[in-house]
Protein backbone atom coordinates (compact mmCIF):
# COMPACT_ATOMS: atom_id res chain seq x y z
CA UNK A 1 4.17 21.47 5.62
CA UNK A 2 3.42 20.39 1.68
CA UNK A 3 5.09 17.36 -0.03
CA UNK A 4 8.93 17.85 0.05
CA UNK A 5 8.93 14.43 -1.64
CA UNK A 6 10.92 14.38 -4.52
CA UNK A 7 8.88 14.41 -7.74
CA UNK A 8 4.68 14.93 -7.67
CA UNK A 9 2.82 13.02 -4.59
CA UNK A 10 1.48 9.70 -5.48
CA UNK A 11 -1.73 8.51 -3.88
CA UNK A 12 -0.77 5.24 -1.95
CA UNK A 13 -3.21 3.01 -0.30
CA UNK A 14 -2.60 -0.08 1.76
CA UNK A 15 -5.04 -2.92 1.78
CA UNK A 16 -4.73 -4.17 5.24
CA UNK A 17 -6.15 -6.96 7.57
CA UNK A 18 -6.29 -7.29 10.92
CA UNK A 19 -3.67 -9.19 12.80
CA UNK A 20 -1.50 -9.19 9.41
CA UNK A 21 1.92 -9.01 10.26
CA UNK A 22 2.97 -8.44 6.58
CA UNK A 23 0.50 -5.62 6.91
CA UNK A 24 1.62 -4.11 9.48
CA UNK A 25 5.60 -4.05 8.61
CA UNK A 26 4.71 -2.44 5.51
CA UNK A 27 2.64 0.60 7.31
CA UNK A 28 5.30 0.81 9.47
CA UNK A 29 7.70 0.84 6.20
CA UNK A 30 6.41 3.82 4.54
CA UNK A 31 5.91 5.90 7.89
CA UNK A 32 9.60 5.35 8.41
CA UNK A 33 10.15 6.80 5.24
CA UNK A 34 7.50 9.26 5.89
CA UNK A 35 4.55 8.45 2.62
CA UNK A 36 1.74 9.45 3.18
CA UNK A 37 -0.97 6.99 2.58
CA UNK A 38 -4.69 5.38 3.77
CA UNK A 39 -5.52 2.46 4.90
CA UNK A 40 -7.97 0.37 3.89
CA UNK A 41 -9.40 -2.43 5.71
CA UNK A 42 -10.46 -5.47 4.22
CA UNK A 43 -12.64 -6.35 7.21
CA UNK A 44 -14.74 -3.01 7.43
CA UNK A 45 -14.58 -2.01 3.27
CA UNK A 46 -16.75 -4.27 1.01
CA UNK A 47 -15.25 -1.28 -1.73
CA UNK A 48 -11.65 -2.56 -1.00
CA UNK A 49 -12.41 -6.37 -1.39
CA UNK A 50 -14.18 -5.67 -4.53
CA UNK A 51 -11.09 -3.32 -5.87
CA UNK A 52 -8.65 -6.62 -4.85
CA UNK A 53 -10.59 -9.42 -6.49
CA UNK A 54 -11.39 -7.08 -9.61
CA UNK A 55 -6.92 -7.63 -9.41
CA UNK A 56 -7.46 -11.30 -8.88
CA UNK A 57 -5.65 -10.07 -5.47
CA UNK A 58 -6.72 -12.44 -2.26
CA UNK A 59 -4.37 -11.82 0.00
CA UNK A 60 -3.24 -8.51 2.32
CA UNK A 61 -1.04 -6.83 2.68
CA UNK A 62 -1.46 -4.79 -1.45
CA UNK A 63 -0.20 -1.66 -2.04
CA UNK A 64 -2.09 0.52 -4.75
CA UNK A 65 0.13 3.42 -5.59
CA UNK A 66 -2.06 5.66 -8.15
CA UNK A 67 -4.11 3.11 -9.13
CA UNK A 68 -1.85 0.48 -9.91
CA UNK A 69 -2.21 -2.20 -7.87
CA UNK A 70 0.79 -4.80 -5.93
CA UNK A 71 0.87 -7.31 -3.82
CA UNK A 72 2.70 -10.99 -3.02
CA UNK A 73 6.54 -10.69 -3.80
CA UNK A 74 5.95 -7.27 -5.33
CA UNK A 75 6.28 -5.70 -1.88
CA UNK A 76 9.72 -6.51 -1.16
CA UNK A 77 11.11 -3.41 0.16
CA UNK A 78 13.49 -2.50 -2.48
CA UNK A 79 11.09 -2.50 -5.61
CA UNK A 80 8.60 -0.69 -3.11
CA UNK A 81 11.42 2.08 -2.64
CA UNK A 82 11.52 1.95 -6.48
CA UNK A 83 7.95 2.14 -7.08
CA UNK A 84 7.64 5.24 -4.85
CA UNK A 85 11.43 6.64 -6.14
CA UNK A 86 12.63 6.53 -2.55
């Protein structure tokens, strides 16, 4: 057990909503490459709406990755690879 992970763990969170494919491929994105990381649902968490439009952010999926917030075209999967140094 422990982060084997190369460099120090980054807290990741993923702003999700229900019946969000986008959502859902990127969950299943960094559990492939096994990140560890919370969900947040947009539905249930007044908190994570207010985080998002603090951002100007209205759309799901984002991806906050020690406090830094992305979303839209910033997700593609190989500047998310970069952003986490996968």
């Amino acid at each position: 057990m422990g982060d084997d992970a190369a460099g120090a763990a980054k807290e990741v969170i993923v702003y999700s909503s229900p019946f969000c494919a986008p959502c859902e491929a990127l969950k299943k994105f960094l559990s492939e490459r096994d990140v560890d990381f919370t969900v947040r649902d947009l539905m249930m968490d007044e908190d994570a709406q207010d985080r998002l439009e603090e951002f100007g952010i209205r759309s799901t999926p984002a991806l906050e990755i020690d406090g830094q917030l992305y979303a839209g075209g910033a997700l593609n999967p190989q500047n998310v690879k970069d952003l986490l140094n996968l």
